[in-house]
N, C-alpha and C. Protein backbone atom coordinates (compact mmCIF):
# COMPACT_ATOMS: atom_id res chain seq x y z
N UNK A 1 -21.73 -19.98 -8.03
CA UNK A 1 -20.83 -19.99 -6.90
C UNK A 1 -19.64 -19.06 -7.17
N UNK A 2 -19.33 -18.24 -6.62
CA UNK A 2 -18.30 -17.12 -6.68
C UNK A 2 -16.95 -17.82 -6.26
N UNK A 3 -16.09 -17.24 -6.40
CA UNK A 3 -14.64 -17.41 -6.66
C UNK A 3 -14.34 -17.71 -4.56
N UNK A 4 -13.36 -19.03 -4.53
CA UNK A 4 -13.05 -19.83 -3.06
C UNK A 4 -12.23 -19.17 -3.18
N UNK A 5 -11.20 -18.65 -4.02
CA UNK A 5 -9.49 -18.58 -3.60
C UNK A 5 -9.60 -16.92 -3.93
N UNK A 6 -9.17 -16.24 -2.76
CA UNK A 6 -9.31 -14.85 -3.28
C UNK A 6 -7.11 -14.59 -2.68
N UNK A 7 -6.88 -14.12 -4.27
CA UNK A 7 -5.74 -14.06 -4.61
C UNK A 7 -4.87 -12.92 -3.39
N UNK A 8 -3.72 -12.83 -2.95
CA UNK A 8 -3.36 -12.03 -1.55
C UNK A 8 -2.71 -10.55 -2.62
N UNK A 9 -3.05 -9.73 -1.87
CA UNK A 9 -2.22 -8.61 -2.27
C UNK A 9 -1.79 -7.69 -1.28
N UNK A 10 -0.20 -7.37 -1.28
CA UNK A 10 0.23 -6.49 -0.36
C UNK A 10 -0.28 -4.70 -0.52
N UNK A 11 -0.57 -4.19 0.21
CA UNK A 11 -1.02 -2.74 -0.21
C UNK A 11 -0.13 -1.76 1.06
N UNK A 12 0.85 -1.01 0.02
CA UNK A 12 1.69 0.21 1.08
C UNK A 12 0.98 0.58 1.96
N UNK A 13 1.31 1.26 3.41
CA UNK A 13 0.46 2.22 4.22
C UNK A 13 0.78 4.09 3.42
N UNK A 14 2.13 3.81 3.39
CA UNK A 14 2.49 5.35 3.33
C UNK A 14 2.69 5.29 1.34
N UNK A 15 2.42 6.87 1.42
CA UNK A 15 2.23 7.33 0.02
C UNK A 15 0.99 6.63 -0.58
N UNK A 16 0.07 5.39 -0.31
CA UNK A 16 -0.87 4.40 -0.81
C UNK A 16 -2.43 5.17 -0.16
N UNK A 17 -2.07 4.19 0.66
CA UNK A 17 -3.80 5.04 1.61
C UNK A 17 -3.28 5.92 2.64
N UNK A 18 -2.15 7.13 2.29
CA UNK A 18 -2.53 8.14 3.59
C UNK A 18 -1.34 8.92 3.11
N UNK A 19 -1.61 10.18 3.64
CA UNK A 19 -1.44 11.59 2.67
C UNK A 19 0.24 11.49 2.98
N UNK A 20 0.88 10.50 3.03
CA UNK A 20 2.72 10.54 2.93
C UNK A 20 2.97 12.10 2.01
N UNK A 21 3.92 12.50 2.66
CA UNK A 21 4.31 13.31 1.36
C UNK A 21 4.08 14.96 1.53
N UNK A 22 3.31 15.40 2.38
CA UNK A 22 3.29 16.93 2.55
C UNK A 22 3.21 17.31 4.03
N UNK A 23 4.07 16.53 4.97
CA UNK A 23 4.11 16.84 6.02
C UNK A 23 5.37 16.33 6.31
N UNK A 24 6.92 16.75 6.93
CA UNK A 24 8.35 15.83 7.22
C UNK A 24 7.87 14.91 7.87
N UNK A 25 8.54 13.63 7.67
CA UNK A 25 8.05 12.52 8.16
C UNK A 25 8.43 12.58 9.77
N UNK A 26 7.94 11.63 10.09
CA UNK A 26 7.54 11.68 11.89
C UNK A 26 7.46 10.33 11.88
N UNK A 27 8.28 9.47 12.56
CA UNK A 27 8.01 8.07 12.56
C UNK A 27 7.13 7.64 13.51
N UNK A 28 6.41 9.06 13.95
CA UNK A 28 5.46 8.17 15.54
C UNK A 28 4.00 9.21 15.09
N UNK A 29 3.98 9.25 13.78
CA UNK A 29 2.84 10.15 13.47
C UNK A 29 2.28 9.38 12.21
N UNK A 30 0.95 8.70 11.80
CA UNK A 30 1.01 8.45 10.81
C UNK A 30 -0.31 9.28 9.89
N UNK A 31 0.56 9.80 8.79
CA UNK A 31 -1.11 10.92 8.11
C UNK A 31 -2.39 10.60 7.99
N UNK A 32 -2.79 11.84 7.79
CA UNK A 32 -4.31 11.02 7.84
C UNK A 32 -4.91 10.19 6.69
N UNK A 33 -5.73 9.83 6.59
CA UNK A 33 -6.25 8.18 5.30
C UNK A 33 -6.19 9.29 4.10
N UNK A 34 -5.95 9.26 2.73
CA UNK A 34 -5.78 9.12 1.85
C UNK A 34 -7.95 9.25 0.99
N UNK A 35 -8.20 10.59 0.39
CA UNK A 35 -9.67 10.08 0.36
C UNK A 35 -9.76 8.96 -0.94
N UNK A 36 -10.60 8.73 -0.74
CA UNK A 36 -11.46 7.33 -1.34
C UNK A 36 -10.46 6.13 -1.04
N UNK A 37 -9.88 5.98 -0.23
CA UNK A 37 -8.66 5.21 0.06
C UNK A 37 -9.70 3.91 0.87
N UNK A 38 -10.77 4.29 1.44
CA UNK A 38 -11.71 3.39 2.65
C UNK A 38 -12.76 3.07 1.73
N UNK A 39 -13.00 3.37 0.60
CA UNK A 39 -14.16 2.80 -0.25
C UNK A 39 -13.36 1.45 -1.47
N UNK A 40 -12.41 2.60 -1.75
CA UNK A 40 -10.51 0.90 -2.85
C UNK A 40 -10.29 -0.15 -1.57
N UNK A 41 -10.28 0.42 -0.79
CA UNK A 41 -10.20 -1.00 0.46
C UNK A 41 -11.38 -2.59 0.71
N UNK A 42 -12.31 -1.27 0.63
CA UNK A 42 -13.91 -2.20 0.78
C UNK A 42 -13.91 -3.31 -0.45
N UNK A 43 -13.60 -2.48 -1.49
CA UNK A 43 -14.09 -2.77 -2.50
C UNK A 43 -13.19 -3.88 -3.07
N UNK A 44 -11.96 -3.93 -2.97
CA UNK A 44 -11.07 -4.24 -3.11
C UNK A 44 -10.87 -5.89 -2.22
N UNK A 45 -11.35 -5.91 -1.04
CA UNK A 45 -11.33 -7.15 0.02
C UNK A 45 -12.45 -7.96 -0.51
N UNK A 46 -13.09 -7.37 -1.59
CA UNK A 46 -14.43 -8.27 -1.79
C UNK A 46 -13.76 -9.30 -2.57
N UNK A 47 -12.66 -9.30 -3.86
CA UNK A 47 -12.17 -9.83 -4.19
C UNK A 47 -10.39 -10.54 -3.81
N UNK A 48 -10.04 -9.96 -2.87
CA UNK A 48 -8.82 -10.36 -2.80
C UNK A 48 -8.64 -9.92 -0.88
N UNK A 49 -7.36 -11.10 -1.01
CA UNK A 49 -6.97 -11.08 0.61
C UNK A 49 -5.85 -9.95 1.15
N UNK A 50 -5.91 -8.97 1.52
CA UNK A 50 -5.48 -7.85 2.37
C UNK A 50 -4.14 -7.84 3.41
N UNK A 51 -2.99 -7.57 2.41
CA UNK A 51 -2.29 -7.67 3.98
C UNK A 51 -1.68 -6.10 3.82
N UNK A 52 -1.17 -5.67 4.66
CA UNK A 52 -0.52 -3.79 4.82
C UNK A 52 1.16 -4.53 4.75
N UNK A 53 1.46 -3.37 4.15
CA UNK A 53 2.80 -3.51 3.99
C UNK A 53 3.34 -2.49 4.48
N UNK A 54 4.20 -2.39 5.28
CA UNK A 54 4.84 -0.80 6.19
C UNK A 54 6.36 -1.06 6.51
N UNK A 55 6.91 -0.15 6.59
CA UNK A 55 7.94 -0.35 6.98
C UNK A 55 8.34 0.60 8.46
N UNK A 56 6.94 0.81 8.62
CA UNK A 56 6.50 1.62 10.35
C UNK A 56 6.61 0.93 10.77
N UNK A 57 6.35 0.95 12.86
CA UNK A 57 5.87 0.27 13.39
C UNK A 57 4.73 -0.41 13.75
N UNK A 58 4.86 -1.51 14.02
CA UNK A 58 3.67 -2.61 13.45
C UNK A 58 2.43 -1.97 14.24
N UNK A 59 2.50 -2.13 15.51
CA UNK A 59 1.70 -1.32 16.33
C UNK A 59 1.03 0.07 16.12
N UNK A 60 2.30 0.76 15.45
CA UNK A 60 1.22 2.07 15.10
C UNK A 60 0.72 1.70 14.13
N UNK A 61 0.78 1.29 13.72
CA UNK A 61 0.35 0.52 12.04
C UNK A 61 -1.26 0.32 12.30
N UNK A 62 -0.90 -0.74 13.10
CA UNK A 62 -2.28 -1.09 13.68
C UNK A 62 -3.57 -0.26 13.70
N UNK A 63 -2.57 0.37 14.39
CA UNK A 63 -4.01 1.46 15.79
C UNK A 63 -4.34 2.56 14.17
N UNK A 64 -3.90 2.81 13.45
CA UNK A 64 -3.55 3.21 12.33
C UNK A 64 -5.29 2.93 11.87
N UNK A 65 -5.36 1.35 11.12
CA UNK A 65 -6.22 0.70 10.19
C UNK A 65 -7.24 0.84 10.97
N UNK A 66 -7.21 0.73 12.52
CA UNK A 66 -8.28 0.61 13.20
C UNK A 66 -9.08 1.46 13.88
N UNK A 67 -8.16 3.16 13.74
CA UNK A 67 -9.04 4.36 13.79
C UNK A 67 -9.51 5.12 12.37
N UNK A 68 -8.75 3.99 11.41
CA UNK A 68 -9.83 4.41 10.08
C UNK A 68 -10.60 4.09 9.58
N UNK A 69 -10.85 2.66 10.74
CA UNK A 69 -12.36 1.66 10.35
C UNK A 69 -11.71 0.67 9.03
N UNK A 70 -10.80 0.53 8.99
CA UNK A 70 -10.25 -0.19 8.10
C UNK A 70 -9.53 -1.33 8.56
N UNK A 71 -9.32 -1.49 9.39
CA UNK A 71 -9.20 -2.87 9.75
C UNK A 71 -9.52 -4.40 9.51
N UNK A 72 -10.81 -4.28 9.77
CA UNK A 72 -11.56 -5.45 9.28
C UNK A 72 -11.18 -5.90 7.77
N UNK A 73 -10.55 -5.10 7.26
CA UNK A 73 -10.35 -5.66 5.57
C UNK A 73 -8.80 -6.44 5.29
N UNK A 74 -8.14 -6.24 6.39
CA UNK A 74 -7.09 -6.64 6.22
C UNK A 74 -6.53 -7.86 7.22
N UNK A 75 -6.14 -8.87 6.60
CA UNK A 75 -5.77 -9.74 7.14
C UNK A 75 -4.59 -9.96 8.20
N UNK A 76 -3.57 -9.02 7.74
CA UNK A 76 -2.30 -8.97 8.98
C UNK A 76 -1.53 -7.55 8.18
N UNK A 77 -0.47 -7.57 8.83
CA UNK A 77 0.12 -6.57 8.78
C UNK A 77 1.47 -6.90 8.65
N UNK A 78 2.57 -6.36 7.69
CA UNK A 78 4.03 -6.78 7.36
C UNK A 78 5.23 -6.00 7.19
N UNK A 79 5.73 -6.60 7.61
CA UNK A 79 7.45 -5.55 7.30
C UNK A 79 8.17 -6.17 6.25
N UNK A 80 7.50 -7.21 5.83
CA UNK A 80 8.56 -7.98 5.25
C UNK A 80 7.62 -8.43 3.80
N UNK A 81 8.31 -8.34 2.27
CA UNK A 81 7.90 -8.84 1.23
C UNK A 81 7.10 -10.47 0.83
N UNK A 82 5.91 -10.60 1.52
CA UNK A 82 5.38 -11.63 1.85
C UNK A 82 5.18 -12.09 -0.19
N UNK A 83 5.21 -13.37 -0.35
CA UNK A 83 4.65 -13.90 -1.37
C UNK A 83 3.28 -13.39 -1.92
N UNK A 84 3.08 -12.92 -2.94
CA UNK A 84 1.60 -11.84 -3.17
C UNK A 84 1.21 -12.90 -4.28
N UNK A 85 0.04 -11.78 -4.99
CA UNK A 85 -0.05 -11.80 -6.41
C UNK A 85 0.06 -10.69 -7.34
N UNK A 86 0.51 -9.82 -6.45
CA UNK A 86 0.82 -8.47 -6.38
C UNK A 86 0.98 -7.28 -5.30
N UNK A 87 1.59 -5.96 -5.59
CA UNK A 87 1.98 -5.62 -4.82
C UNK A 87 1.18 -3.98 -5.11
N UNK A 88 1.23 -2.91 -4.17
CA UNK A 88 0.82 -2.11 -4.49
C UNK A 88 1.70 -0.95 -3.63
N UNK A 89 2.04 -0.52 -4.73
CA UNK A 89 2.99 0.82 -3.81
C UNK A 89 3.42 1.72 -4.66
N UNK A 90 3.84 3.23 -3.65
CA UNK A 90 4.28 4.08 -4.89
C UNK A 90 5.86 4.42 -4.85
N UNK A 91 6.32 3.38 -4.39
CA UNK A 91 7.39 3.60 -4.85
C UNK A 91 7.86 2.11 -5.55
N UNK A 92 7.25 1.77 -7.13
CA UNK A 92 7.32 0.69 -7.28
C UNK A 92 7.71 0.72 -9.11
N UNK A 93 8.48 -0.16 -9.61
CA UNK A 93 8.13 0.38 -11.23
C UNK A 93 8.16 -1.45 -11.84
N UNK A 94 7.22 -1.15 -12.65
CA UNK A 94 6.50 -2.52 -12.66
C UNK A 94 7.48 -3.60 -14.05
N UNK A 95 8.40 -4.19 -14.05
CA UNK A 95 9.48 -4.77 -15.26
C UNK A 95 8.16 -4.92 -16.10
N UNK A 96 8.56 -5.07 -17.12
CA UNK A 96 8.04 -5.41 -18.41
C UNK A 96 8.61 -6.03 -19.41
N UNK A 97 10.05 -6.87 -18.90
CA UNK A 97 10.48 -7.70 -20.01
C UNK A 97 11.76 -6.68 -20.74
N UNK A 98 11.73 -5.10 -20.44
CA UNK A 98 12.78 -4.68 -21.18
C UNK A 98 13.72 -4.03 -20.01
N UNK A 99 14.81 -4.33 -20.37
CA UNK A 99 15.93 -3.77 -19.15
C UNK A 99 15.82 -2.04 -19.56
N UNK A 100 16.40 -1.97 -20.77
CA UNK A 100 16.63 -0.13 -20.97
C UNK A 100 15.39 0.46 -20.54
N UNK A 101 14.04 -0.06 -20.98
CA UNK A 101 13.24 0.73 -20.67
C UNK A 101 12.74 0.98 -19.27
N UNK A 102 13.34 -0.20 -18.47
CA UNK A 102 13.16 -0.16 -16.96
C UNK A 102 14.65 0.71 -16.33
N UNK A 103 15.60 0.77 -17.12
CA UNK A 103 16.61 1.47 -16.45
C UNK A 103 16.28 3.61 -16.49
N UNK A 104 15.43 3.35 -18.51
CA UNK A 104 15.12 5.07 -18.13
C UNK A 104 13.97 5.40 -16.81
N UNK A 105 12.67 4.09 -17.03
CA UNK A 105 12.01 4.39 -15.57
C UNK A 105 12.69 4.81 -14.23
N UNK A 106 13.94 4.06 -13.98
CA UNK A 106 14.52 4.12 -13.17
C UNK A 106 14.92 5.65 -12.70
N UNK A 107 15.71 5.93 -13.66
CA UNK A 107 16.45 7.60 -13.82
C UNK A 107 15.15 8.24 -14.11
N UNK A 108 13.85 8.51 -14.54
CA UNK A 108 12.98 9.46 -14.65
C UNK A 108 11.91 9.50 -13.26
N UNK A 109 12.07 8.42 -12.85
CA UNK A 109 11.43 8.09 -11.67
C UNK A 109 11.28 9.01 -10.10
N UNK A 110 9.74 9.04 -10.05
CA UNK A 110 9.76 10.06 -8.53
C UNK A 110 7.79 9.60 -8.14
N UNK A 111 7.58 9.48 -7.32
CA UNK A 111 6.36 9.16 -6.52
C UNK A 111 5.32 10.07 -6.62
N UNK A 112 3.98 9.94 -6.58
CA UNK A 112 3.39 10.86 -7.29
C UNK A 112 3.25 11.68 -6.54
N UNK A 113 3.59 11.66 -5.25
CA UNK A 113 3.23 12.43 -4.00
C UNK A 113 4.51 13.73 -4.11
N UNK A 114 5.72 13.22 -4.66
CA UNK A 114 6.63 14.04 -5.26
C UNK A 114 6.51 15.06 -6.39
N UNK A 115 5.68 14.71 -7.06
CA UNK A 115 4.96 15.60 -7.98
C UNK A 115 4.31 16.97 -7.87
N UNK A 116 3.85 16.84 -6.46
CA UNK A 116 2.88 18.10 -6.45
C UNK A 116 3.59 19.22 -6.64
């Protein structure tokens, strides 16, 4: 019998699954999916519960998941830091128990989408 409780995880829209980052942002435009971004989704809902985390509008958000066929994997959609078991984003730096070493993360810190 496989696992009843599949653990929740928030997953970014922008910079996560969709090309944030090489186009000025447009708050009524959202990029296109991110590749292999619709296969980490699939794959990903098999074990755990799906919610989007955005700080867009919810609606475009929407129409968003659901012209990338991605919808179905996700349970709702949020603006707000829902209780997880984790979180997934790139603008995120993960504590580890040491302050200095989270303060140089801090100051060395930039998104990978910033990188290119």
């Amino acid at each position: 019998m496989g696992n009843l409780y599949k653990k929740k995880i928030l997953i970014d829209l922008d910079g996560v699954l969709n090309e944030y980052g090489k186009e000025p942002y447009d708050e009524n435009f959202i990029p296109e999916i991110k590749p292999g971004a619709k296969e980490f989704i699939e794959k990903l809902s098999e074990s755990a519960e799906l919610y989007l985390f955005t700080s867009r509008n919810l609606m475009l958000s929407a129409k968003w998941l659901f012209d990338n066929k991605i919808d179905k994997y996700f349970k709702d959609i949020s603006n707000t830091k829902l209780p997880s078991y984790l979180y997934i984003d790139d603008r995120c730096i993960c504590f580890r128990g040491n302050f200095d070493q989270t303060l140089k993360e801090i100051q060395e810190f930039s998104a990978h989408w910033e990188q290119i």
